[in-house]
PDB file of N, CA and C in Angstrom:
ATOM      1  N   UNK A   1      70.178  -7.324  19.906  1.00  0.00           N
ATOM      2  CA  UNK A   1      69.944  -5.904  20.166  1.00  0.00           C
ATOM      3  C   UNK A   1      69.320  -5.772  21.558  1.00  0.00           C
ATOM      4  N   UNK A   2      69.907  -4.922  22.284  1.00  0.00           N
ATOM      5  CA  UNK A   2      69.440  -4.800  23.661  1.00  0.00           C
ATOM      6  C   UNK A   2      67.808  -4.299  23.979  1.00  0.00           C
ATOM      7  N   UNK A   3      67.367  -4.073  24.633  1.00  0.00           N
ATOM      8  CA  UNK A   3      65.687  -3.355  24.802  1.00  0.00           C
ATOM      9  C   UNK A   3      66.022  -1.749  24.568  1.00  0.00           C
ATOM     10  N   UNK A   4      66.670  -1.099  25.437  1.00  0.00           N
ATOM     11  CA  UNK A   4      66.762   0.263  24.828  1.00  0.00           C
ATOM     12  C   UNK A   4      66.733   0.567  23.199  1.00  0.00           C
ATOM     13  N   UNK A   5      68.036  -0.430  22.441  1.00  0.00           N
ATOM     14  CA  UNK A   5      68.226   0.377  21.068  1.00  0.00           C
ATOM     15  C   UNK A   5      67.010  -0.298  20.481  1.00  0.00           C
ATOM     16  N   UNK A   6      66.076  -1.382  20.972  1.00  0.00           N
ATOM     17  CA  UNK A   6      65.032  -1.777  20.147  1.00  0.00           C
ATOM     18  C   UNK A   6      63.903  -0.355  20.092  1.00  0.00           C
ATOM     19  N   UNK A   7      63.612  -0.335  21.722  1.00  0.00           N
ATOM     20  CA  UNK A   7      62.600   0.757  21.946  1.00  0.00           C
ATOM     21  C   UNK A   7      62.998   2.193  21.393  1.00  0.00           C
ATOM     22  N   UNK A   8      64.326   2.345  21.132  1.00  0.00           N
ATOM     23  CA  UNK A   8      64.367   3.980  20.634  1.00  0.00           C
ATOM     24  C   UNK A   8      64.435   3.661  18.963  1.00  0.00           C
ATOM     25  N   UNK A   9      64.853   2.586  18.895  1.00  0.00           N
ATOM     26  CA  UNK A   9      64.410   2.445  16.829  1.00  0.00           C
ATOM     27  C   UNK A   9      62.819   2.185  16.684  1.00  0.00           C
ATOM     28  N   UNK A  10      62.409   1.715  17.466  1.00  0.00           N
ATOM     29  CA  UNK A  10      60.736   1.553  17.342  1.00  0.00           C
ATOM     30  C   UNK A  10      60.136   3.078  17.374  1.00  0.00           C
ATOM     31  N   UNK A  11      60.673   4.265  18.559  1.00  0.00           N
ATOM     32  CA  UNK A  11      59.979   5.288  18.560  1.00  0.00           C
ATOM     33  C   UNK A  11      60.375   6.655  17.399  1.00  0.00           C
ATOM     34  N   UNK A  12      61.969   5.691  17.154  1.00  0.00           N
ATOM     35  CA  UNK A  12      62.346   6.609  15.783  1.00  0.00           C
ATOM     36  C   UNK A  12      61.064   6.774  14.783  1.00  0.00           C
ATOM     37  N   UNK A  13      60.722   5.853  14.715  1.00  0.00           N
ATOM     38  CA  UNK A  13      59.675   5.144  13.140  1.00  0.00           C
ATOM     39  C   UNK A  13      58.569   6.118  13.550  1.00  0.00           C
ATOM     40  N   UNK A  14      57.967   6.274  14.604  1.00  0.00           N
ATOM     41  CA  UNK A  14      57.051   6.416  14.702  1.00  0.00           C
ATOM     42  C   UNK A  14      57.263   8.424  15.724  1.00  0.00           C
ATOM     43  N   UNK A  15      58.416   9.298  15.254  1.00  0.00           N
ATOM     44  CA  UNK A  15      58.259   9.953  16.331  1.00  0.00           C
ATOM     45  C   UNK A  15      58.298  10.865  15.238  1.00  0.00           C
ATOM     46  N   UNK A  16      57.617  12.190  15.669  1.00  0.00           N
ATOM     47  CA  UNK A  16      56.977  13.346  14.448  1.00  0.00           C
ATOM     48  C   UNK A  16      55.711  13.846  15.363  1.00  0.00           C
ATOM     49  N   UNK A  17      55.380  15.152  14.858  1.00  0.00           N
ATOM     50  CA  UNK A  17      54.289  15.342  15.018  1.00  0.00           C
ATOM     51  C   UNK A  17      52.399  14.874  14.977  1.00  0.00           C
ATOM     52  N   UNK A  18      52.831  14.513  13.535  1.00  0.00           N
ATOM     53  CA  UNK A  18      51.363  13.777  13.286  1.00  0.00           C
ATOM     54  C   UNK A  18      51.068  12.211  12.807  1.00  0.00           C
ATOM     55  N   UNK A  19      52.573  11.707  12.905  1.00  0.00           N
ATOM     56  CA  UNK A  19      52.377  10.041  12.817  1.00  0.00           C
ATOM     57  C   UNK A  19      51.393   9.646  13.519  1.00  0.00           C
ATOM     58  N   UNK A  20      51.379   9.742  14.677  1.00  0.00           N
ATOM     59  CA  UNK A  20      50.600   8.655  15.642  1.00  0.00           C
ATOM     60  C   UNK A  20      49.181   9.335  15.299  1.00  0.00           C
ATOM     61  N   UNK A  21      49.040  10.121  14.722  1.00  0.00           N
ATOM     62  CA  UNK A  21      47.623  11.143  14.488  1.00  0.00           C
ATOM     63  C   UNK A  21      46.489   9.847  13.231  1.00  0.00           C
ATOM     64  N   UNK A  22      48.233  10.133  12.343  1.00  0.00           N
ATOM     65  CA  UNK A  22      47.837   9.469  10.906  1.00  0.00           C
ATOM     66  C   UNK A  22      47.129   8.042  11.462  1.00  0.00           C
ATOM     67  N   UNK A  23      48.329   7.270  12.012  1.00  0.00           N
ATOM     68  CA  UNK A  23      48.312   5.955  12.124  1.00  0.00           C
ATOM     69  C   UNK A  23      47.117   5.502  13.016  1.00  0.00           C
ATOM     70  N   UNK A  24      46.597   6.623  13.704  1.00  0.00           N
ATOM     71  CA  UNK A  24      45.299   6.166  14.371  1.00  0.00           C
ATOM     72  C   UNK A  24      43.962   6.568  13.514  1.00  0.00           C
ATOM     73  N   UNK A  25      43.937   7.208  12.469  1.00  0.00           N
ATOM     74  CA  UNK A  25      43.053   7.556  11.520  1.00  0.00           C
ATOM     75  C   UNK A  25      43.002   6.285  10.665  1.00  0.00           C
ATOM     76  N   UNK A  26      43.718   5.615  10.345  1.00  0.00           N
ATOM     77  CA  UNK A  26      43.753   4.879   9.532  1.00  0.00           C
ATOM     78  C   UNK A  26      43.419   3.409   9.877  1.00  0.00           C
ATOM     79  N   UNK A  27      43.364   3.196  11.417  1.00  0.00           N
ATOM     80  CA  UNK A  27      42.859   2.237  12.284  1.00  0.00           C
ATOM     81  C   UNK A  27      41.983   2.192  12.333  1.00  0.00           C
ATOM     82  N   UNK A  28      40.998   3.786  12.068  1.00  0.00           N
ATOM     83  CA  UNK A  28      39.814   3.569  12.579  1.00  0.00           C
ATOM     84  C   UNK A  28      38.762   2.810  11.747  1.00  0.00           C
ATOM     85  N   UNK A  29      39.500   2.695  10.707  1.00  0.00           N
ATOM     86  CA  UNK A  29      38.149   1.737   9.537  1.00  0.00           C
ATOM     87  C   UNK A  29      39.429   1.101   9.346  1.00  0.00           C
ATOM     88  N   UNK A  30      40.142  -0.340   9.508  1.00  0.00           N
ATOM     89  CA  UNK A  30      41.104  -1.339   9.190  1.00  0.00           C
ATOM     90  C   UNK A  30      41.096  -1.365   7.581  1.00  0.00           C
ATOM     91  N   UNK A  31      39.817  -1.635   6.852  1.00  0.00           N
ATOM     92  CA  UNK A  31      39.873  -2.269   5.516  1.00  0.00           C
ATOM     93  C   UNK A  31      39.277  -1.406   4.615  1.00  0.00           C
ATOM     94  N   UNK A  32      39.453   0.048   4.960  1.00  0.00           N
ATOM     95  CA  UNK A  32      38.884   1.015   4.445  1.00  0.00           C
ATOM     96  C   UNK A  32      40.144   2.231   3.701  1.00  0.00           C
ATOM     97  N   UNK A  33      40.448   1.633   3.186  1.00  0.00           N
ATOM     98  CA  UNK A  33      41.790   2.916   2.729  1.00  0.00           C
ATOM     99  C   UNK A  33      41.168   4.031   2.273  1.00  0.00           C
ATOM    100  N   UNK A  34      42.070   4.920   2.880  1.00  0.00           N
ATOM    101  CA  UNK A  34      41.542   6.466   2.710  1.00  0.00           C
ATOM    102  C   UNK A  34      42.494   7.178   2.056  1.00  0.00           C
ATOM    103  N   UNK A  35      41.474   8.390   1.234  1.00  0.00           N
ATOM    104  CA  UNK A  35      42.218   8.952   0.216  1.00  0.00           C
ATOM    105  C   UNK A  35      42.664  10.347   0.675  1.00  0.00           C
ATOM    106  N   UNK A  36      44.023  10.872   0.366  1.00  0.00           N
ATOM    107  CA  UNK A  36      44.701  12.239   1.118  1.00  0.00           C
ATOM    108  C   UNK A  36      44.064  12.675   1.380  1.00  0.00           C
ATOM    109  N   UNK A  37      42.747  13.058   0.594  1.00  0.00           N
ATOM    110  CA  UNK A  37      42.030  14.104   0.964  1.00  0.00           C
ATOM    111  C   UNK A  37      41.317  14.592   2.146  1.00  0.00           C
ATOM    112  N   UNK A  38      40.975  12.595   2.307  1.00  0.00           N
ATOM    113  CA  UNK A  38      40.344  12.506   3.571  1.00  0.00           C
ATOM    114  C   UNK A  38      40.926  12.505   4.948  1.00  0.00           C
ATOM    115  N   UNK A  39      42.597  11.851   4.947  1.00  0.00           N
ATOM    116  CA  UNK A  39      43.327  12.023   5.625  1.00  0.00           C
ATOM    117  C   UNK A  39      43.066  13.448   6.287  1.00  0.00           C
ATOM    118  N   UNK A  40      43.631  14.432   5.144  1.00  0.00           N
ATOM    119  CA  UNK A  40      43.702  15.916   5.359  1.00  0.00           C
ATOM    120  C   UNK A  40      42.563  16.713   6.274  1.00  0.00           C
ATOM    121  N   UNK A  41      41.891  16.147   6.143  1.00  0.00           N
ATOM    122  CA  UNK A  41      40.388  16.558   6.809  1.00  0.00           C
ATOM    123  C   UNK A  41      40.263  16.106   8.227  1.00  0.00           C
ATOM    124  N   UNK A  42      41.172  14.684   8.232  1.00  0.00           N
ATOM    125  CA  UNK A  42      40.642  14.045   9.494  1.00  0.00           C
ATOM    126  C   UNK A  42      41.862  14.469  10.797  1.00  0.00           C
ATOM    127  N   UNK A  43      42.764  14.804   9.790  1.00  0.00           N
ATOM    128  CA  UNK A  43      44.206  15.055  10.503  1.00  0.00           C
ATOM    129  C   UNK A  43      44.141  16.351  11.095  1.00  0.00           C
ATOM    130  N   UNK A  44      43.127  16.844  11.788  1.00  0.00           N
ATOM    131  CA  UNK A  44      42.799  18.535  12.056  1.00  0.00           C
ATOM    132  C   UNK A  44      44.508  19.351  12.271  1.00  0.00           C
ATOM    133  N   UNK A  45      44.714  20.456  12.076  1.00  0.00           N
ATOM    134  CA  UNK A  45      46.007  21.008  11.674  1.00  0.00           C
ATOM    135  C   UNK A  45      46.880  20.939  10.802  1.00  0.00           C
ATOM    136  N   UNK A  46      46.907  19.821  10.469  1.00  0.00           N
ATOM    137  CA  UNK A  46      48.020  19.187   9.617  1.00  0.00           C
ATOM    138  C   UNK A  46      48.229  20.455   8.348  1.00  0.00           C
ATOM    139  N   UNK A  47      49.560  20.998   8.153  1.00  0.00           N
ATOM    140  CA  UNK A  47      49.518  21.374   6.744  1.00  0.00           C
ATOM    141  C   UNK A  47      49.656  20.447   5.318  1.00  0.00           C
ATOM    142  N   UNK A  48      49.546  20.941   4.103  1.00  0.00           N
ATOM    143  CA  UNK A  48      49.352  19.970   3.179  1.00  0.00           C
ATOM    144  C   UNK A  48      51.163  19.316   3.301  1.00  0.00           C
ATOM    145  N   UNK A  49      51.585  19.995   3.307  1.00  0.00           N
ATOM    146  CA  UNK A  49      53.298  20.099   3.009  1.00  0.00           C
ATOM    147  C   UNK A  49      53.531  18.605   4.229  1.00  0.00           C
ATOM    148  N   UNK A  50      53.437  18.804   5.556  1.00  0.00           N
ATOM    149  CA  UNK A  50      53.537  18.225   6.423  1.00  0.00           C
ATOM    150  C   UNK A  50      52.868  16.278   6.373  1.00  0.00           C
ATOM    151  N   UNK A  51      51.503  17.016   5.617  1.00  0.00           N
ATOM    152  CA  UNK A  51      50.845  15.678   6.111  1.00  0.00           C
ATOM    153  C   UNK A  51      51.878  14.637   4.536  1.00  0.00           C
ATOM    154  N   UNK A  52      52.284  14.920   3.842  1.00  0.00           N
ATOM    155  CA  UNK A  52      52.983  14.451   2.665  1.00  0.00           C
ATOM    156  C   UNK A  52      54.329  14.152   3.260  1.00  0.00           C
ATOM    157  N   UNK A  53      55.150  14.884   3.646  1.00  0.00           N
ATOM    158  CA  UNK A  53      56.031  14.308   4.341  1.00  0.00           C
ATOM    159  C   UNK A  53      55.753  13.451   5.430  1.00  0.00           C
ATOM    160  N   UNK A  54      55.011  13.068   6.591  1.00  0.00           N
ATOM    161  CA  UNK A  54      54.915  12.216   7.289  1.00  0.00           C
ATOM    162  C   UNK A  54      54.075  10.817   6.741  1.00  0.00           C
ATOM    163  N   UNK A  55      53.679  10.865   5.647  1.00  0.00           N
ATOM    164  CA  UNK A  55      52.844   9.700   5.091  1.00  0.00           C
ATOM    165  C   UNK A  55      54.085   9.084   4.229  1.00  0.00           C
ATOM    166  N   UNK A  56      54.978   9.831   3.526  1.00  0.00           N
ATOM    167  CA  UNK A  56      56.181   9.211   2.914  1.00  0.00           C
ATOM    168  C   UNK A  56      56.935   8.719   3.727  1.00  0.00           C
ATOM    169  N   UNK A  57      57.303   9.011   4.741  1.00  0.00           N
ATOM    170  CA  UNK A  57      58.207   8.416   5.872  1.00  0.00           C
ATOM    171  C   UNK A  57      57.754   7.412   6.568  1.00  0.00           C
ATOM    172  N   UNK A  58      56.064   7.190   6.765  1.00  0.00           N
ATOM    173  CA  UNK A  58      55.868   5.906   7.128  1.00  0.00           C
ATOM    174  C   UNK A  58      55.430   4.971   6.106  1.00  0.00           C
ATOM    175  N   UNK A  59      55.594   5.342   5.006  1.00  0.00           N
ATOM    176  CA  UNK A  59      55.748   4.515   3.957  1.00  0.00           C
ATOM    177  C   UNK A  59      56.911   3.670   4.264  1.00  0.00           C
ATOM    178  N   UNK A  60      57.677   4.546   3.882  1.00  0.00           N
ATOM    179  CA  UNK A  60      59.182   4.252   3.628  1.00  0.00           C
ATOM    180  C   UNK A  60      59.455   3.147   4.905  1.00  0.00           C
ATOM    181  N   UNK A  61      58.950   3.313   6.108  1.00  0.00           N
ATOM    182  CA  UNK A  61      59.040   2.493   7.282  1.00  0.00           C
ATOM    183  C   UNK A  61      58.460   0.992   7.435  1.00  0.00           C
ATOM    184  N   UNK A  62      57.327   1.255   6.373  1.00  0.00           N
ATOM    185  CA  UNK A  62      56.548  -0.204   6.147  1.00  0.00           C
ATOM    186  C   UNK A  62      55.205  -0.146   6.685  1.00  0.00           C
ATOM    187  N   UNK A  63      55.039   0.972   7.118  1.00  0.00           N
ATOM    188  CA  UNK A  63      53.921   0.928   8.450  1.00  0.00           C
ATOM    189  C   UNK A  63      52.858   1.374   7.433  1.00  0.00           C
ATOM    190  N   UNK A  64      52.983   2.206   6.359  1.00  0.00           N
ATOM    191  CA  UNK A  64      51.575   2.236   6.021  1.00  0.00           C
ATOM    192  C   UNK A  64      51.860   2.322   4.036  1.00  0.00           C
ATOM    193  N   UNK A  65      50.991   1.311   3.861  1.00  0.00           N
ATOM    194  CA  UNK A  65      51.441   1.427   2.546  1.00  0.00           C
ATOM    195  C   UNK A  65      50.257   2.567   1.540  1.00  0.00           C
ATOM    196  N   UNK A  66      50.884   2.933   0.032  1.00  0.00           N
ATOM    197  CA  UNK A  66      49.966   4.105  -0.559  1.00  0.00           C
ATOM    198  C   UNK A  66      49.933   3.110  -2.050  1.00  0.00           C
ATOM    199  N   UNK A  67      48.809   3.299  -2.141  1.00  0.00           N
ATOM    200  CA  UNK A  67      48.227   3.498  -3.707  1.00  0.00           C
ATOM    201  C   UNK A  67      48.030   4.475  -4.436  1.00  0.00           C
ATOM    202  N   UNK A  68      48.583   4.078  -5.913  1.00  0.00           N
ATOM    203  CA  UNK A  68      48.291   5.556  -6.813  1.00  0.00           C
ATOM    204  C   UNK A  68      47.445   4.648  -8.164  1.00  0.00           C
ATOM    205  N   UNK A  69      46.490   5.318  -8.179  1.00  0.00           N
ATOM    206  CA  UNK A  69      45.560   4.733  -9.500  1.00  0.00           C
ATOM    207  C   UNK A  69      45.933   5.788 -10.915  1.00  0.00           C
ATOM    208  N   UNK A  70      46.184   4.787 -11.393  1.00  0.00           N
ATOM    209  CA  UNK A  70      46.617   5.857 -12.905  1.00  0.00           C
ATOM    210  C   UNK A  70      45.745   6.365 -13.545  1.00  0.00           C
ATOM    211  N   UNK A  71      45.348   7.630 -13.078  1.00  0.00           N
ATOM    212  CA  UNK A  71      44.333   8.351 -13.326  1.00  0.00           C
ATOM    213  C   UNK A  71      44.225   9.853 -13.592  1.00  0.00           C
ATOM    214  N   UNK A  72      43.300  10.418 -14.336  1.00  0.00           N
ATOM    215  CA  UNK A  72      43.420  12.114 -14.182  1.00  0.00           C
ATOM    216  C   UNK A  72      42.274  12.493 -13.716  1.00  0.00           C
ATOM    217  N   UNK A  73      42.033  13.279 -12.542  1.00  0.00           N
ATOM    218  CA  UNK A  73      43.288  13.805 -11.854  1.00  0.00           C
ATOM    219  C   UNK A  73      44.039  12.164 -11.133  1.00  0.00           C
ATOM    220  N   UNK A  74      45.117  12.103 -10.316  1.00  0.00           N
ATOM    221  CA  UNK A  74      45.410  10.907  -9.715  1.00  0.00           C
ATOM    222  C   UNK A  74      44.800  10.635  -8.320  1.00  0.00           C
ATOM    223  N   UNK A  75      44.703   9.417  -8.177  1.00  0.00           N
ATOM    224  CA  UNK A  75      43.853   9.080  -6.989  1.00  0.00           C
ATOM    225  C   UNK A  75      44.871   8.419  -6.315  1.00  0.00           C
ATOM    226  N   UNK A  76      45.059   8.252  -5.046  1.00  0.00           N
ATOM    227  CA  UNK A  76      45.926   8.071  -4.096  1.00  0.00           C
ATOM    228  C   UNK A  76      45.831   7.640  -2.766  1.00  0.00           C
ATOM    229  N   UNK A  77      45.487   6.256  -2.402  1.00  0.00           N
ATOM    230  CA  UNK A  77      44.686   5.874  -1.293  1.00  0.00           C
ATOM    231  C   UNK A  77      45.741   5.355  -0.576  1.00  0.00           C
ATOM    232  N   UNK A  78      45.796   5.249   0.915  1.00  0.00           N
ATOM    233  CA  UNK A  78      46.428   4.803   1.976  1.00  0.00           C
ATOM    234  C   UNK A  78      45.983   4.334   3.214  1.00  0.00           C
ATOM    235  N   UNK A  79      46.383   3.444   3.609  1.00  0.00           N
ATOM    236  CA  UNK A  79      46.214   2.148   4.071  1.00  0.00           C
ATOM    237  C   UNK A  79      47.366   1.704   5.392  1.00  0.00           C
ATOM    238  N   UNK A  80      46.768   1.291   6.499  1.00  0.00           N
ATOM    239  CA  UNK A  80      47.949   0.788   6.964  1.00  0.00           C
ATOM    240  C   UNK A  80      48.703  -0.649   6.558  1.00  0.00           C
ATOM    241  N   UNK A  81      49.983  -0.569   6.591  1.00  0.00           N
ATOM    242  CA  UNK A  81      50.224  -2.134   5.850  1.00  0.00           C
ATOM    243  C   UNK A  81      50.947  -3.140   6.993  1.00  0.00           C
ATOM    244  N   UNK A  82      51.045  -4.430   6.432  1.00  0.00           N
ATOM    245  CA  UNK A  82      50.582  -5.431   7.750  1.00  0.00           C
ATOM    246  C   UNK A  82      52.035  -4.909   9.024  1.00  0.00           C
ATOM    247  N   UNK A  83      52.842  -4.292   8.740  1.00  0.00           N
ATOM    248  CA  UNK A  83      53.713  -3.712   9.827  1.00  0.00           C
ATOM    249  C   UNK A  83      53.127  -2.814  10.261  1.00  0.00           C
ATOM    250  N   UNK A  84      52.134  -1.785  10.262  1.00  0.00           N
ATOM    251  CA  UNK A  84      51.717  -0.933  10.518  1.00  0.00           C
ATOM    252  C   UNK A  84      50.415  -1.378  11.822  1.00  0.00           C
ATOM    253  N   UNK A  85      49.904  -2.494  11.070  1.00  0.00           N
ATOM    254  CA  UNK A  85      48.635  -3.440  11.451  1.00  0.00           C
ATOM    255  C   UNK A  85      49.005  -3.960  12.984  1.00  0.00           C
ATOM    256  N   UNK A  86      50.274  -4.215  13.159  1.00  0.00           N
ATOM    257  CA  UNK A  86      50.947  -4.386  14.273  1.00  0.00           C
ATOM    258  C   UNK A  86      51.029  -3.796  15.386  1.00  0.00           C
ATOM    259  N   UNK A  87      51.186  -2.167  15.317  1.00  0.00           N
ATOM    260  CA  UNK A  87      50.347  -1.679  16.283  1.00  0.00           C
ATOM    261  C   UNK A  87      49.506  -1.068  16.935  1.00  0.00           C
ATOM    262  N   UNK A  88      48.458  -1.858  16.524  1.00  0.00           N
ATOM    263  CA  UNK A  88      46.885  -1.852  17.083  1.00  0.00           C
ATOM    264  C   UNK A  88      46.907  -2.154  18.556  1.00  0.00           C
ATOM    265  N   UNK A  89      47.651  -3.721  18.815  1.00  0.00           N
ATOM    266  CA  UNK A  89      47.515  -3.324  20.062  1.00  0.00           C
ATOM    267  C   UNK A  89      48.114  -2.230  21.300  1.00  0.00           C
ATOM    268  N   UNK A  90      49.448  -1.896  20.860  1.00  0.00           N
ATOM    269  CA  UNK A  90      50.185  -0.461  21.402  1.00  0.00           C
ATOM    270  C   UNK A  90      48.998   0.632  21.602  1.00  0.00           C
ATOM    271  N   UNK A  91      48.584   0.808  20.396  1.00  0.00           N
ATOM    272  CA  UNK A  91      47.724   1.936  20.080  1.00  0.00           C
ATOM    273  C   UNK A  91      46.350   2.127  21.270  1.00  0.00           C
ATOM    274  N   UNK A  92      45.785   0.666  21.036  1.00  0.00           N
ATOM    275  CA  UNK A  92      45.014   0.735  21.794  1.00  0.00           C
ATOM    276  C   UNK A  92      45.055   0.926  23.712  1.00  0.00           C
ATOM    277  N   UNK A  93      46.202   0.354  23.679  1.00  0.00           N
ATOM    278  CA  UNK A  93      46.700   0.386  25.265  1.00  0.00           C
ATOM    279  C   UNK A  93      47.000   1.885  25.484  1.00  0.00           C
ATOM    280  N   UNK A  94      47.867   2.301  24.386  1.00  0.00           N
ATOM    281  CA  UNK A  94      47.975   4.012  24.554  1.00  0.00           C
ATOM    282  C   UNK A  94      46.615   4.531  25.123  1.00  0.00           C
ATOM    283  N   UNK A  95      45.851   4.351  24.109  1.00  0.00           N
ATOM    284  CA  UNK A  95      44.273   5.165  24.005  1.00  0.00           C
ATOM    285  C   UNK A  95      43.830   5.127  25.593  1.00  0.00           C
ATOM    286  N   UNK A  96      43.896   3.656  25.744  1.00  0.00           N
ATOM    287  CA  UNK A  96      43.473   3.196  27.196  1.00  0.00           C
ATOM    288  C   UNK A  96      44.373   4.158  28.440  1.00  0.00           C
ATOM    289  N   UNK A  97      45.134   4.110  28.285  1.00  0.00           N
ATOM    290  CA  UNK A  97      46.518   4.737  29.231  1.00  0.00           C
ATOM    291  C   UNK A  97      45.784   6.248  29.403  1.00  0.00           C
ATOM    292  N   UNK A  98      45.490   6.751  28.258  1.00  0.00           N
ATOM    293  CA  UNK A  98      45.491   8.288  27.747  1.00  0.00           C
ATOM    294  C   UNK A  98      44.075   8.704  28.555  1.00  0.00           C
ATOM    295  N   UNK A  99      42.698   7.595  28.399  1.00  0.00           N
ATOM    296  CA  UNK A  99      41.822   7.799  29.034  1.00  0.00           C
ATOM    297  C   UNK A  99      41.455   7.443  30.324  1.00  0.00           C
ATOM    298  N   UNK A 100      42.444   7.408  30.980  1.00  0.00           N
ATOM    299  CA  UNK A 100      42.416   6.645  32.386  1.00  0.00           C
ATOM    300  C   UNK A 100      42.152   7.835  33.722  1.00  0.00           C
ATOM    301  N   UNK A 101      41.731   7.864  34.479  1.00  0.00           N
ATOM    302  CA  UNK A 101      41.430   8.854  35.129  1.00  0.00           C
ATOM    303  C   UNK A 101      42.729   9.665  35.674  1.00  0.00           C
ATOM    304  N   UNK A 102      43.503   8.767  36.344  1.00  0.00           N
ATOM    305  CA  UNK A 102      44.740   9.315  36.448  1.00  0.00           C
ATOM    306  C   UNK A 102      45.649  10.487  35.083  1.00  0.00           C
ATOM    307  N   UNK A 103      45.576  10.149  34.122  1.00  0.00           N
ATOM    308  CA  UNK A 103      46.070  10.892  32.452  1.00  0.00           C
ATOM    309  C   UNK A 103      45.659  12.061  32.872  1.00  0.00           C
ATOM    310  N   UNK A 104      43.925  12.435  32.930  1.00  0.00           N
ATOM    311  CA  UNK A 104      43.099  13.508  32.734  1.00  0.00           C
ATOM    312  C   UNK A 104      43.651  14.219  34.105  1.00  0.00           C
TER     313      UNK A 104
END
């Protein structure tokens, strides 16, 4: 596979409104899975509708895996999973890129 169709299937996975939002929330404590709720809170804007569809799709991608505890009401924690874990360092170079004097 050439570098282009790698880099535009890599930004497929990851292109949406609030992926990169999610996926950096969920970085911020590595071994701390967080529950929708908290997501929802941390994800400022996000509608409920929205933040459910973009957490299923990076499911579905590998990048972040979900737990459901069989429970009433149900509990539902999410996690990035070890494809997801992968890019930390992207992420962080982003962050870096983003805060660079030149960005601002």
């Amino acid at each position: 596979m050439d570098c282009a169709r790698t880099v535009t299937s890599a930004l497929r996975k990851l292109e949406g409104e609030w992926k990169i939002v999610i996926i950096n929330e969920l970085m911020a404590i590595p071994a701390t899975p967080l529950r929708f709720s908290e997501l929802e809170r941390l994800v400022d804007g996000v509608s409920q509708k929205m933040l459910i569809s973009q957490l299923k799709q990076l499911e579905r991608d590998g990048i972040v895996h979900r737990r459901l505890y069989p429970q009433v009401p149900p509990k539902v924690e999410y996690s990035l999973a070890g494809f997801g874990r992968g890019l930390q360092p992207a992420m962080q170079a982003l962050i870096d890129w983003a805060q660079s004097p030149v960005a601002r």
